[in-house]
PDB file of N, CA and C in Angstrom:
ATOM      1  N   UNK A   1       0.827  -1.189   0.000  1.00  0.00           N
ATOM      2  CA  UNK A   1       0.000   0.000   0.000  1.00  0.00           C
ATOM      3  C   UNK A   1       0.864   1.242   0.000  1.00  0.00           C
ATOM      4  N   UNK A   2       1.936   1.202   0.542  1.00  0.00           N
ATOM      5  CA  UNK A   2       2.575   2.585   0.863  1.00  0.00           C
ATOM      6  C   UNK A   2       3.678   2.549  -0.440  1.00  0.00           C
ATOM      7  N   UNK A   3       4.025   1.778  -1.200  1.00  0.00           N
ATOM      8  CA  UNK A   3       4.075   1.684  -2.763  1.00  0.00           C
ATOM      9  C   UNK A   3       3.469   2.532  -3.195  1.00  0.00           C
ATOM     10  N   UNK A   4       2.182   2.221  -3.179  1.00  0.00           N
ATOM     11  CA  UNK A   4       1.433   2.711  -4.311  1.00  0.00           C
ATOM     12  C   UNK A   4       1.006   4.234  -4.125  1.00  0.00           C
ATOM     13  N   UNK A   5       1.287   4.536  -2.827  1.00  0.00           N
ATOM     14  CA  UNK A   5       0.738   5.523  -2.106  1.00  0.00           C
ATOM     15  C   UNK A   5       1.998   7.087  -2.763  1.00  0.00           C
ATOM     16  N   UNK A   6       3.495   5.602  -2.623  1.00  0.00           N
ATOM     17  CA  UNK A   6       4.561   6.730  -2.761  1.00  0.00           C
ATOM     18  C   UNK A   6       4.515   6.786  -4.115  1.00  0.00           C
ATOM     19  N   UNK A   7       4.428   5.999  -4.938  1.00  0.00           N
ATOM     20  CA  UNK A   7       4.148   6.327  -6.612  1.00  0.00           C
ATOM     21  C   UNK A   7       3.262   7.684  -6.799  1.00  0.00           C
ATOM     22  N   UNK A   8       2.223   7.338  -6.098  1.00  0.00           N
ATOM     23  CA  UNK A   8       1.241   8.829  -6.277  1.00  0.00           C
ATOM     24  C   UNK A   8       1.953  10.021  -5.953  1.00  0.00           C
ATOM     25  N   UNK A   9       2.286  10.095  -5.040  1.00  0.00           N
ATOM     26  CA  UNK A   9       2.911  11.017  -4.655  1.00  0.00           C
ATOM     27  C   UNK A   9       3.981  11.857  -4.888  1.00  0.00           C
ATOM     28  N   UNK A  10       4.706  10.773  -5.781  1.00  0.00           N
ATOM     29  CA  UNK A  10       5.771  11.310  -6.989  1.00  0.00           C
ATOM     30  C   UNK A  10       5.492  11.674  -7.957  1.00  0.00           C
ATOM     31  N   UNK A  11       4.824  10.838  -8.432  1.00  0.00           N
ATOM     32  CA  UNK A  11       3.961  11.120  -9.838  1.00  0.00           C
ATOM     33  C   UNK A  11       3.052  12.677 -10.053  1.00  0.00           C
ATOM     34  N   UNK A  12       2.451  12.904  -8.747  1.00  0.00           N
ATOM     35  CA  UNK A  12       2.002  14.358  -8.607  1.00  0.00           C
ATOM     36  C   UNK A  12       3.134  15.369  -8.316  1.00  0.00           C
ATOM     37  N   UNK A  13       4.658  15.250  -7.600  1.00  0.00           N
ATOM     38  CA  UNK A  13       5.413  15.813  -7.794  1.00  0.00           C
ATOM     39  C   UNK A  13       6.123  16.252  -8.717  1.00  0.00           C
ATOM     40  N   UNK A  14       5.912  15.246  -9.922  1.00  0.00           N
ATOM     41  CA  UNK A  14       6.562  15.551 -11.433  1.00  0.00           C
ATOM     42  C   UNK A  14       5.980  16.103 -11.963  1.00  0.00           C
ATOM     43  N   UNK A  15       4.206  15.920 -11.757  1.00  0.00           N
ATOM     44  CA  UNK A  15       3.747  16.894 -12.949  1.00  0.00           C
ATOM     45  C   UNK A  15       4.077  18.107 -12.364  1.00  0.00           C
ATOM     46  N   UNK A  16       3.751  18.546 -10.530  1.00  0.00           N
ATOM     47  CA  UNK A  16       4.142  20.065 -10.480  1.00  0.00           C
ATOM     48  C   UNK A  16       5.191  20.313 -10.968  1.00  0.00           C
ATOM     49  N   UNK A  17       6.257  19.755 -10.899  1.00  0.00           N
ATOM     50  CA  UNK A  17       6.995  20.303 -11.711  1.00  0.00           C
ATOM     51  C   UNK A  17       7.203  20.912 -13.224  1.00  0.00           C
ATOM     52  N   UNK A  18       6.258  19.714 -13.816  1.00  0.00           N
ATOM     53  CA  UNK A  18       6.347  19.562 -15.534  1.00  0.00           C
ATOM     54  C   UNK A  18       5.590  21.147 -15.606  1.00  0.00           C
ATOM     55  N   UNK A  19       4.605  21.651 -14.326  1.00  0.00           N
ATOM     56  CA  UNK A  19       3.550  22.764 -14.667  1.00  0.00           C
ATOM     57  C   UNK A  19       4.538  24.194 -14.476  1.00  0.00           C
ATOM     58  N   UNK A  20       5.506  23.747 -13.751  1.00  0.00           N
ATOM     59  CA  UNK A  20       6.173  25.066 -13.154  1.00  0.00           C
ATOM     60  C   UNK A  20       7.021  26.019 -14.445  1.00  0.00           C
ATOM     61  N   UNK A  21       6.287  26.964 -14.196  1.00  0.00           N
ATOM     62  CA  UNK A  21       6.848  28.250 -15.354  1.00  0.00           C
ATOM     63  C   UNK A  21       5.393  28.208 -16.072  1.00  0.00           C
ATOM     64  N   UNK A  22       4.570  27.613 -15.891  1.00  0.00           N
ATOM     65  CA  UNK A  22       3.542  27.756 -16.886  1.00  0.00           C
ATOM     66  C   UNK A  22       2.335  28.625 -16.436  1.00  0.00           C
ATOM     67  N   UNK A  23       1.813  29.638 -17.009  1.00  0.00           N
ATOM     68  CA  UNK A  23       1.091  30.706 -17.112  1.00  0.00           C
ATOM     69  C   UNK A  23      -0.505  30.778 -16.211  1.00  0.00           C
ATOM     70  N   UNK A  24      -0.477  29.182 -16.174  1.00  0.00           N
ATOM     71  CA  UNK A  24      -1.836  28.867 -15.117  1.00  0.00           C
ATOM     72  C   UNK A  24      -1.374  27.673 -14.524  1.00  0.00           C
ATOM     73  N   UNK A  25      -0.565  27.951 -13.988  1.00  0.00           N
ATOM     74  CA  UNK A  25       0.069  27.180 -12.778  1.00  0.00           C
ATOM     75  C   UNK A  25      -1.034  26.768 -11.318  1.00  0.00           C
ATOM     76  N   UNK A  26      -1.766  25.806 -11.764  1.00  0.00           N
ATOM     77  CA  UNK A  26      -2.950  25.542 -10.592  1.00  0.00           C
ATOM     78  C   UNK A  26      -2.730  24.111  -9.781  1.00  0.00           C
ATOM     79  N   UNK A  27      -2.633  24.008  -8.590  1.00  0.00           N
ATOM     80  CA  UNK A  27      -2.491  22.991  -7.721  1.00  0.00           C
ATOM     81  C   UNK A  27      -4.061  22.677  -7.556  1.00  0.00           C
ATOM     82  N   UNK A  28      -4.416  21.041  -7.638  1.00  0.00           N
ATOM     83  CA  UNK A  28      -5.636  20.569  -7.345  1.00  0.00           C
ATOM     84  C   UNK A  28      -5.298  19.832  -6.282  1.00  0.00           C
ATOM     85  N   UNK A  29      -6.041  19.729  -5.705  1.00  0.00           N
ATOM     86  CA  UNK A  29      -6.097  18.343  -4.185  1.00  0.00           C
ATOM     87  C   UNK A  29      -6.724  17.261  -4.681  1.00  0.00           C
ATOM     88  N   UNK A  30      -6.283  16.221  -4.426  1.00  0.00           N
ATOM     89  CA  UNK A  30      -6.822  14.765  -4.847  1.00  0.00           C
ATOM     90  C   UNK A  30      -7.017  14.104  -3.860  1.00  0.00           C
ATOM     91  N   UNK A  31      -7.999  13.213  -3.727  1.00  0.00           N
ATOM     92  CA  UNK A  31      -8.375  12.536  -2.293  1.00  0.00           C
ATOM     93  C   UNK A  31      -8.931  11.320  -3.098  1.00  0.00           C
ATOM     94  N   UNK A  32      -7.802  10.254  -2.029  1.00  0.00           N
ATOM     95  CA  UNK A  32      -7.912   8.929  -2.830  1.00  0.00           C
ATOM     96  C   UNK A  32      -8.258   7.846  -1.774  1.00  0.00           C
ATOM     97  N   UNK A  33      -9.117   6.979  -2.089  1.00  0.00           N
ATOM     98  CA  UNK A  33      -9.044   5.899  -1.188  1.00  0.00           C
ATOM     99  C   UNK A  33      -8.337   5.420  -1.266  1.00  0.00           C
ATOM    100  N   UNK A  34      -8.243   3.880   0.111  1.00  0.00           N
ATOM    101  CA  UNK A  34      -7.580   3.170  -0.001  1.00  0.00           C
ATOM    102  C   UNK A  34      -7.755   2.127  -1.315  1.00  0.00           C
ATOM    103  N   UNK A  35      -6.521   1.512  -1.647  1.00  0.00           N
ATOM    104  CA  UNK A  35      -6.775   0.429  -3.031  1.00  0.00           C
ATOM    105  C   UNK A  35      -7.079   1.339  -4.690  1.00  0.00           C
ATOM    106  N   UNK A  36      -7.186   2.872  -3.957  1.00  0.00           N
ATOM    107  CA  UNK A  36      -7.741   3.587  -5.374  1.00  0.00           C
ATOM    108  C   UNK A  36      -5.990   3.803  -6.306  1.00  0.00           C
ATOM    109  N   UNK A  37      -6.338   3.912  -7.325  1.00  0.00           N
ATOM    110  CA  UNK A  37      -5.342   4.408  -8.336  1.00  0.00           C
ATOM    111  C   UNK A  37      -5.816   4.781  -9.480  1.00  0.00           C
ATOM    112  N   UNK A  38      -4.653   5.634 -10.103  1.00  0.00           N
ATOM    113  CA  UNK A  38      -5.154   5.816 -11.780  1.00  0.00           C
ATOM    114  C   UNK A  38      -5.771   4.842 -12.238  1.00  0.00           C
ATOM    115  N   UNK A  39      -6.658   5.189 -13.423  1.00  0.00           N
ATOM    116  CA  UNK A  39      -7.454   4.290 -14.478  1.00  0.00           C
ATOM    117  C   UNK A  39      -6.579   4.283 -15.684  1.00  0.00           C
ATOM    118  N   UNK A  40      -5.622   5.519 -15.659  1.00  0.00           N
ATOM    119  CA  UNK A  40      -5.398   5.197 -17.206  1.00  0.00           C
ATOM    120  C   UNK A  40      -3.999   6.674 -17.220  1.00  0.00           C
ATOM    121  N   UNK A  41      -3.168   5.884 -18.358  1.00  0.00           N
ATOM    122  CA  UNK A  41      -2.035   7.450 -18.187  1.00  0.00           C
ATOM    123  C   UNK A  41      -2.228   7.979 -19.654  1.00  0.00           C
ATOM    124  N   UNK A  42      -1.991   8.942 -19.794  1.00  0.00           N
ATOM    125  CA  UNK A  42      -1.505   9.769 -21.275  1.00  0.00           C
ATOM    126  C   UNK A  42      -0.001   8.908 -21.438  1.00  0.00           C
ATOM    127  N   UNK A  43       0.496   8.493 -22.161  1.00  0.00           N
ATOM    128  CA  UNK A  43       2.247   7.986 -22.791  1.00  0.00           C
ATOM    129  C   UNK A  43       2.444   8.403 -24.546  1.00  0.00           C
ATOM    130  N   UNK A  44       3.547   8.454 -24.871  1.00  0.00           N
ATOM    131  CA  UNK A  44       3.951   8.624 -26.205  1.00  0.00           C
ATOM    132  C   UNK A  44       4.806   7.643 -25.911  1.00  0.00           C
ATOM    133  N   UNK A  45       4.576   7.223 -27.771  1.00  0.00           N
ATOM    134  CA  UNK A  45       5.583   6.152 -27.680  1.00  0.00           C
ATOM    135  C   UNK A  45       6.790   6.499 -28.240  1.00  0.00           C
ATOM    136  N   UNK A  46       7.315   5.774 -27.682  1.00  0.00           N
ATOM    137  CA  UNK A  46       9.065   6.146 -28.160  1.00  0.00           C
ATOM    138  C   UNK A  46       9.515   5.200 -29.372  1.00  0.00           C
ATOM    139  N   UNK A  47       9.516   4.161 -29.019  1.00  0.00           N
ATOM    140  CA  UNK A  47      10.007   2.864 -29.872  1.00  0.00           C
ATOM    141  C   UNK A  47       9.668   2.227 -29.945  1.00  0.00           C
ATOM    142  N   UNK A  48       9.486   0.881 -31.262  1.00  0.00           N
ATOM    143  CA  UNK A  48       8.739  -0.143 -31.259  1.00  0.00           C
ATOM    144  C   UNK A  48       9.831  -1.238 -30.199  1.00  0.00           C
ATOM    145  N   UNK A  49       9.225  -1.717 -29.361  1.00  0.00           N
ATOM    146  CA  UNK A  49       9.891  -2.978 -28.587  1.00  0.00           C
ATOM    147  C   UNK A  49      10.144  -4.276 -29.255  1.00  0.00           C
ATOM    148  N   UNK A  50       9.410  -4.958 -29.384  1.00  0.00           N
ATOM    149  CA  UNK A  50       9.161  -6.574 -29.952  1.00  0.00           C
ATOM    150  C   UNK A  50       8.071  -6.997 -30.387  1.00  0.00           C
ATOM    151  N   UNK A  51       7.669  -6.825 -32.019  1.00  0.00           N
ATOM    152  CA  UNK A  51       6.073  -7.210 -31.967  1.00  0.00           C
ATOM    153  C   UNK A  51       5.110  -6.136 -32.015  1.00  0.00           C
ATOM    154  N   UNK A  52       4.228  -6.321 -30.754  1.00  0.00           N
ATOM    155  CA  UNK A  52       3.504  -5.241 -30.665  1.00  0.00           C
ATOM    156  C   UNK A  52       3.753  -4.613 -29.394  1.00  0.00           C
ATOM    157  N   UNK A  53       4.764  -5.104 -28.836  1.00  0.00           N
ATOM    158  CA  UNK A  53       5.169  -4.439 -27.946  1.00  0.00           C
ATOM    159  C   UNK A  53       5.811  -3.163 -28.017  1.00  0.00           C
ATOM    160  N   UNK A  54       5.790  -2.107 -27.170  1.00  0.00           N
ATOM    161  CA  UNK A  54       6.238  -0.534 -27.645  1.00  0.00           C
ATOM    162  C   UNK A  54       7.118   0.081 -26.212  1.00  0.00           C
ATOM    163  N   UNK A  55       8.389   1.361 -26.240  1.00  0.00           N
ATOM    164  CA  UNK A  55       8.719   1.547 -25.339  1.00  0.00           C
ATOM    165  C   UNK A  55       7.859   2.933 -25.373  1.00  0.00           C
ATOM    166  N   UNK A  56       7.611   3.157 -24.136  1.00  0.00           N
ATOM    167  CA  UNK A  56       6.206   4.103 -23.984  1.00  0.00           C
ATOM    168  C   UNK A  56       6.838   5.049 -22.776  1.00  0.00           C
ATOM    169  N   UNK A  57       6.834   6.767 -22.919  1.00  0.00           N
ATOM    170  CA  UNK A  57       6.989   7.549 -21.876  1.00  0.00           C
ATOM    171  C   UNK A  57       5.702   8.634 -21.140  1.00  0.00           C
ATOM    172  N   UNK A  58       5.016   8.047 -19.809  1.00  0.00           N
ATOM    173  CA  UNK A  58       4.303   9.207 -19.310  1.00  0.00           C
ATOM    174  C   UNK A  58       4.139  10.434 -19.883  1.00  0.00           C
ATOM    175  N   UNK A  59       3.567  11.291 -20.258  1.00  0.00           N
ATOM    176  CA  UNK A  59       3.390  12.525 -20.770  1.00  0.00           C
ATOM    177  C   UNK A  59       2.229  13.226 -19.736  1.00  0.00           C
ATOM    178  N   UNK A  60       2.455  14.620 -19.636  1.00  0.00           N
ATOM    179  CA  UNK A  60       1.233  15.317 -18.977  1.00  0.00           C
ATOM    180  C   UNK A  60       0.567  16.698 -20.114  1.00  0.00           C
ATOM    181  N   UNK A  61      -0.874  16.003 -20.054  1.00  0.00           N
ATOM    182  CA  UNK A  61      -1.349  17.090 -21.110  1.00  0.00           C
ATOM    183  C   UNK A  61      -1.661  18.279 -20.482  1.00  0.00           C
ATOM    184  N   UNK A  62      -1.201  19.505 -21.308  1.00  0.00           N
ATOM    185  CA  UNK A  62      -1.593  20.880 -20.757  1.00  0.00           C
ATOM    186  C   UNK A  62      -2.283  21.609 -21.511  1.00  0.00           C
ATOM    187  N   UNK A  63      -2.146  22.875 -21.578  1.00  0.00           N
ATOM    188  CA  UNK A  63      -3.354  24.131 -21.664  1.00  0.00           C
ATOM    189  C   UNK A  63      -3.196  23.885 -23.290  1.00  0.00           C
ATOM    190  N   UNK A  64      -4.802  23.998 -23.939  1.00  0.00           N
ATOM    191  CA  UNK A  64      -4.669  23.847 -25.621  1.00  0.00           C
ATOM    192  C   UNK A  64      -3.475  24.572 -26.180  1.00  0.00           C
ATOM    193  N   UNK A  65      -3.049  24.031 -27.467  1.00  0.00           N
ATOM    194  CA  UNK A  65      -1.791  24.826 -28.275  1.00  0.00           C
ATOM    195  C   UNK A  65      -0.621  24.369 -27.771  1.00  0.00           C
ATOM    196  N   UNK A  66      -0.635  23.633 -26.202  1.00  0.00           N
ATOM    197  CA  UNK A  66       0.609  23.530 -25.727  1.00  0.00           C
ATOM    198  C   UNK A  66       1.166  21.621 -26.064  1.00  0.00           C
ATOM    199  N   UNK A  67       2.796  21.534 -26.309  1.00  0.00           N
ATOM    200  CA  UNK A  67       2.805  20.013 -26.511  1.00  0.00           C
ATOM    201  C   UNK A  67       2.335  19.169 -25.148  1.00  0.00           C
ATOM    202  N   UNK A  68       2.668  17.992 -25.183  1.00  0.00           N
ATOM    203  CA  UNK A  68       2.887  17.541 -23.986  1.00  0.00           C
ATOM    204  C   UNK A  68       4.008  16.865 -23.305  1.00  0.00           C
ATOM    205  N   UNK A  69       4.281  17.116 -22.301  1.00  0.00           N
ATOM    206  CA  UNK A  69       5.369  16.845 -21.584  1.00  0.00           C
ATOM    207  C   UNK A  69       5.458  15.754 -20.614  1.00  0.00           C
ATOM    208  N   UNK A  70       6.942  15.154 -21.122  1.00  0.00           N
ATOM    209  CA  UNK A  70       7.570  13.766 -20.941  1.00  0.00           C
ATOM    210  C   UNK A  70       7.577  13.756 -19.029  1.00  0.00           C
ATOM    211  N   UNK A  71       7.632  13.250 -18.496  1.00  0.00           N
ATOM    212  CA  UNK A  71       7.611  12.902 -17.281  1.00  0.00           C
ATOM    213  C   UNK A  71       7.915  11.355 -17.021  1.00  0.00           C
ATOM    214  N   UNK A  72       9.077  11.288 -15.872  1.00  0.00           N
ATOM    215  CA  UNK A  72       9.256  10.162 -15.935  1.00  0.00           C
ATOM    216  C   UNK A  72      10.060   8.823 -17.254  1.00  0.00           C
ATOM    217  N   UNK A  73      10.159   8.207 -16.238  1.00  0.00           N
ATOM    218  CA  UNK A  73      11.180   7.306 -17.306  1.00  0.00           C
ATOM    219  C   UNK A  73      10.100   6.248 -18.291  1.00  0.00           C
ATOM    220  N   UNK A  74      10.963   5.559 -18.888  1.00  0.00           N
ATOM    221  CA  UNK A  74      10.268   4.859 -20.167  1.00  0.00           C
ATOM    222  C   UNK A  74       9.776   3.368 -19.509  1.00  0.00           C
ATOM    223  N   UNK A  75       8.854   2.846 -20.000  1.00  0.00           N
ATOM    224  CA  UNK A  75       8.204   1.526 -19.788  1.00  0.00           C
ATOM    225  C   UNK A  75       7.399   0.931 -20.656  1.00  0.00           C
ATOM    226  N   UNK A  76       7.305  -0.329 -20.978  1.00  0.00           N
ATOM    227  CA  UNK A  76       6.939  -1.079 -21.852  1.00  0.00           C
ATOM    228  C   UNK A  76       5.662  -1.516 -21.578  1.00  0.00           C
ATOM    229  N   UNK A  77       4.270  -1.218 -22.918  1.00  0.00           N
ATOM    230  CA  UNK A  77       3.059  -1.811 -23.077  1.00  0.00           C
ATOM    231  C   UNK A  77       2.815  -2.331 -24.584  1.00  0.00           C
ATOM    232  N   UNK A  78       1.902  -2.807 -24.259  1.00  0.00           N
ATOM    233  CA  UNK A  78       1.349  -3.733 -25.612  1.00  0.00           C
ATOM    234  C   UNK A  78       0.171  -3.268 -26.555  1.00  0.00           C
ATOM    235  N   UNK A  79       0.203  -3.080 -28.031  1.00  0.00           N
ATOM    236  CA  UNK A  79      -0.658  -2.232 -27.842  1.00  0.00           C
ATOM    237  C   UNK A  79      -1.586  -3.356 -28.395  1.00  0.00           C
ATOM    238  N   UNK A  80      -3.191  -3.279 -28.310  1.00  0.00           N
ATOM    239  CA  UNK A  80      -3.772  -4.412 -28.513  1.00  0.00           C
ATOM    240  C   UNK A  80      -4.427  -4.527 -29.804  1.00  0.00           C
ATOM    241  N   UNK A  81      -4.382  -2.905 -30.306  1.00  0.00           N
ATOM    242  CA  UNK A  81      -4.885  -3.537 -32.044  1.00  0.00           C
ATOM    243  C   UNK A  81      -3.973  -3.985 -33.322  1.00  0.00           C
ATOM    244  N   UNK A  82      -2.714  -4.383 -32.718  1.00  0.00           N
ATOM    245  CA  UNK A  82      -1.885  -4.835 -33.352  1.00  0.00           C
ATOM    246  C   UNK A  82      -1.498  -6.215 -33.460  1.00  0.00           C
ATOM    247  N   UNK A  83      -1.721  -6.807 -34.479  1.00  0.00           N
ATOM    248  CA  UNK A  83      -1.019  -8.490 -34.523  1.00  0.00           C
ATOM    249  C   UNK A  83       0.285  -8.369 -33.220  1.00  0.00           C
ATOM    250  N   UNK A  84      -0.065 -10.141 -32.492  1.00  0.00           N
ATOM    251  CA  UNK A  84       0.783 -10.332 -31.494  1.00  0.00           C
ATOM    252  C   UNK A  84       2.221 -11.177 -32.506  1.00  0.00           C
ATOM    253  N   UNK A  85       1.755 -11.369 -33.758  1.00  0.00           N
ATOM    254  CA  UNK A  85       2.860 -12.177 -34.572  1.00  0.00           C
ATOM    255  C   UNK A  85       3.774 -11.529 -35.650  1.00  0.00           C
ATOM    256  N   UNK A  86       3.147  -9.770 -36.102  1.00  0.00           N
ATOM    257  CA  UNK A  86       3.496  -9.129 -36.596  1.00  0.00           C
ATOM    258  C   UNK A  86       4.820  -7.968 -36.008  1.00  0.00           C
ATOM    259  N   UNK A  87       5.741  -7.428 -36.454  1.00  0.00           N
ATOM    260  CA  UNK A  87       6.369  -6.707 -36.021  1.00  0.00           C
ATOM    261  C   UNK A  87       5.217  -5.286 -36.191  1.00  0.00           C
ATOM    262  N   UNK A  88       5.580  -4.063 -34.741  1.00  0.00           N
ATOM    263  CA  UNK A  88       4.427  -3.215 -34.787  1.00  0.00           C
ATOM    264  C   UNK A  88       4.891  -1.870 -35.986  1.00  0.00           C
ATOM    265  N   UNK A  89       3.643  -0.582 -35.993  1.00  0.00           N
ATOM    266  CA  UNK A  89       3.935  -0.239 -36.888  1.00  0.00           C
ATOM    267  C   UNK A  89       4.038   1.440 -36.445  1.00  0.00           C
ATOM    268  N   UNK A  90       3.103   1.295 -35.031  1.00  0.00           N
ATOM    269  CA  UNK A  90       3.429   2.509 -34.774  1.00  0.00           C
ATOM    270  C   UNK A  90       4.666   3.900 -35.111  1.00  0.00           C
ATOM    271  N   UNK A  91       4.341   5.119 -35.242  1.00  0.00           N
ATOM    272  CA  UNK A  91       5.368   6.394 -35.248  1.00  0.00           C
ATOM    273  C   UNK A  91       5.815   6.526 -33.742  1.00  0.00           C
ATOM    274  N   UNK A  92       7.204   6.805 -33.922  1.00  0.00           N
ATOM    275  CA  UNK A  92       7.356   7.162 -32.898  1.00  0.00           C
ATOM    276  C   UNK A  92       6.898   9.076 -32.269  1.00  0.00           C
ATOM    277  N   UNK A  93       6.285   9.041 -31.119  1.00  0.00           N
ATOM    278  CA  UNK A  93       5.201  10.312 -30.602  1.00  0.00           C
ATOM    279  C   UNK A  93       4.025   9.921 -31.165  1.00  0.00           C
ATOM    280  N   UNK A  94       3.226   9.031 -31.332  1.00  0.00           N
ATOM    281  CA  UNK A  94       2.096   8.663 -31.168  1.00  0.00           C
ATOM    282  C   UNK A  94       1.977   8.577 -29.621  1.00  0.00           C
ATOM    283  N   UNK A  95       0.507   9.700 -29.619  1.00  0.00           N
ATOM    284  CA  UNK A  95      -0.265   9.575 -28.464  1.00  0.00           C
ATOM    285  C   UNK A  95      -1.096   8.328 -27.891  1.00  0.00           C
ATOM    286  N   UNK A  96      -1.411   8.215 -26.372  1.00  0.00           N
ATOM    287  CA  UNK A  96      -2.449   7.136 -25.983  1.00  0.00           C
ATOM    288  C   UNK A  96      -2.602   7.349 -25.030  1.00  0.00           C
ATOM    289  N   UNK A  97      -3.518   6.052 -24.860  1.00  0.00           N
ATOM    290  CA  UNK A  97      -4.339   6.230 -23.230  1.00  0.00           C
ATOM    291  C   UNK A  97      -3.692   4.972 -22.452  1.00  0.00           C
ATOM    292  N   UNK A  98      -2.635   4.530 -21.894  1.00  0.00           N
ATOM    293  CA  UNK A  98      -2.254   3.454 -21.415  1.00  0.00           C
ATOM    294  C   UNK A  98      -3.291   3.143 -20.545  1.00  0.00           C
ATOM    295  N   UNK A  99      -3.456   1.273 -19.962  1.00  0.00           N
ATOM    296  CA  UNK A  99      -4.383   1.028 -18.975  1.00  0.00           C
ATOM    297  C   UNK A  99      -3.543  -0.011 -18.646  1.00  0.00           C
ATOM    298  N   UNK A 100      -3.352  -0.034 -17.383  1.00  0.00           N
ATOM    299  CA  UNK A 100      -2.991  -1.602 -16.305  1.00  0.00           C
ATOM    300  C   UNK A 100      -3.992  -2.766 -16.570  1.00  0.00           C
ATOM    301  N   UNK A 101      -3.486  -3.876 -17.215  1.00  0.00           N
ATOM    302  CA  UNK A 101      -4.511  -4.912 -17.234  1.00  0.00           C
ATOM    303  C   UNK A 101      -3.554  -6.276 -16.955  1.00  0.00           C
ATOM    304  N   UNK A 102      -4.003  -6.814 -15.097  1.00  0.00           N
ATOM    305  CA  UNK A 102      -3.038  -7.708 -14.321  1.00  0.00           C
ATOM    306  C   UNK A 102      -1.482  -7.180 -14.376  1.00  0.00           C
ATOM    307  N   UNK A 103      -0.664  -7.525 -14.764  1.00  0.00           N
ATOM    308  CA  UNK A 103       0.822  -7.166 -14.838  1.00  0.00           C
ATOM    309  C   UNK A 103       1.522  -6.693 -16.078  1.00  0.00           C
ATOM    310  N   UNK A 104       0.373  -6.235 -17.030  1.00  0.00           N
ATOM    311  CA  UNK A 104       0.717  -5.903 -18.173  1.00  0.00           C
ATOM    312  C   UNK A 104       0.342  -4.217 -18.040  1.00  0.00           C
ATOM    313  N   UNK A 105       0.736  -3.683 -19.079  1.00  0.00           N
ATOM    314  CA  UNK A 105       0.399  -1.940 -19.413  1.00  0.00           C
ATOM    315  C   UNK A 105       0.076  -2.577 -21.227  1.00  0.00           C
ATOM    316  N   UNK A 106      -1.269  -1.892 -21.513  1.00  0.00           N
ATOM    317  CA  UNK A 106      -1.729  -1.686 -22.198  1.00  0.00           C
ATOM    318  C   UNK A 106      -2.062  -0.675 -23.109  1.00  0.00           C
ATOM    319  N   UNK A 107      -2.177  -0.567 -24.342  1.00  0.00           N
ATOM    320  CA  UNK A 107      -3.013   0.579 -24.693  1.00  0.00           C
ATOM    321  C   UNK A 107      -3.343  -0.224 -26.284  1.00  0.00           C
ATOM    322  N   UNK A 108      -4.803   0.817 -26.899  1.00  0.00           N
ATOM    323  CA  UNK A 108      -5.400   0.304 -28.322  1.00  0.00           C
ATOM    324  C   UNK A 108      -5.004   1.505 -28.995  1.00  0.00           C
ATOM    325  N   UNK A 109      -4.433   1.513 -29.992  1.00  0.00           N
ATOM    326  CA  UNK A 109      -4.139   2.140 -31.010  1.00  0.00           C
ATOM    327  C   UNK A 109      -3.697   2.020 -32.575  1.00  0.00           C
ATOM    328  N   UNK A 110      -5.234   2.045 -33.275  1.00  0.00           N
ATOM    329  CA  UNK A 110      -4.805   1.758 -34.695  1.00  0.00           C
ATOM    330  C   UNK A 110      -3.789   2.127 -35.915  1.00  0.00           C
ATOM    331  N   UNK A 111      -3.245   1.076 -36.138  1.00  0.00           N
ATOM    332  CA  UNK A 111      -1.815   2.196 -37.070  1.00  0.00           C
ATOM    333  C   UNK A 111      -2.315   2.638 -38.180  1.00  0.00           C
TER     334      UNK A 111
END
């Protein structure tokens, strides 16, 4: 629990950071239960991995017009509308919605 607790807690430390210098610089309060976590992250992908596997970096989306920013280090998901027998085809900076599904990171994205 206190894992998951300190992940949060970093993870909200990076984006303040990722926000700092920016023009509407707003702190929200989040109130989480116990067992609660993200549903889902923003990532760009970096590289195709193996297959359909991809190396994928956190991103935080900001104010329209603006890019989005890398946060955090790189980690590997699968994306699921891609053949598991095919090499993948994705660009690298393709956007998504990653999702935790059991011990995997996920995301659907048509090439």
């Amino acid at each position: 629990m206190s894992d998951s607790v300190n992940i949060t807690e970093g993870q909200q430390a990076l984006e303040r950071l990722a926000r700092q210098g920016s023009e509407q610089a707003q702190e929200v309060s989040v109130v989480t239960s116990p067992g609660d976590r993200v549903a889902g992250w923003a990532v760009m992908v970096k590289s195709n991995f193996l297959y359909n596997a991809y190396n994928v970096v956190t991103v935080v989306i900001g104010s329209a017009g603006s890019a989005p920013v890398e946060i955090g280090g790189q980690t590997q998901a699968v994306n699921l509308a891609e053949s598991y027998l095919q090499q993948g085809t994705l660009a690298a900076g393709t956007l998504a919605i990653m999702f935790r599904a059991g011990d995997k990171n996920v995301f659907h994205v048509k090439p």
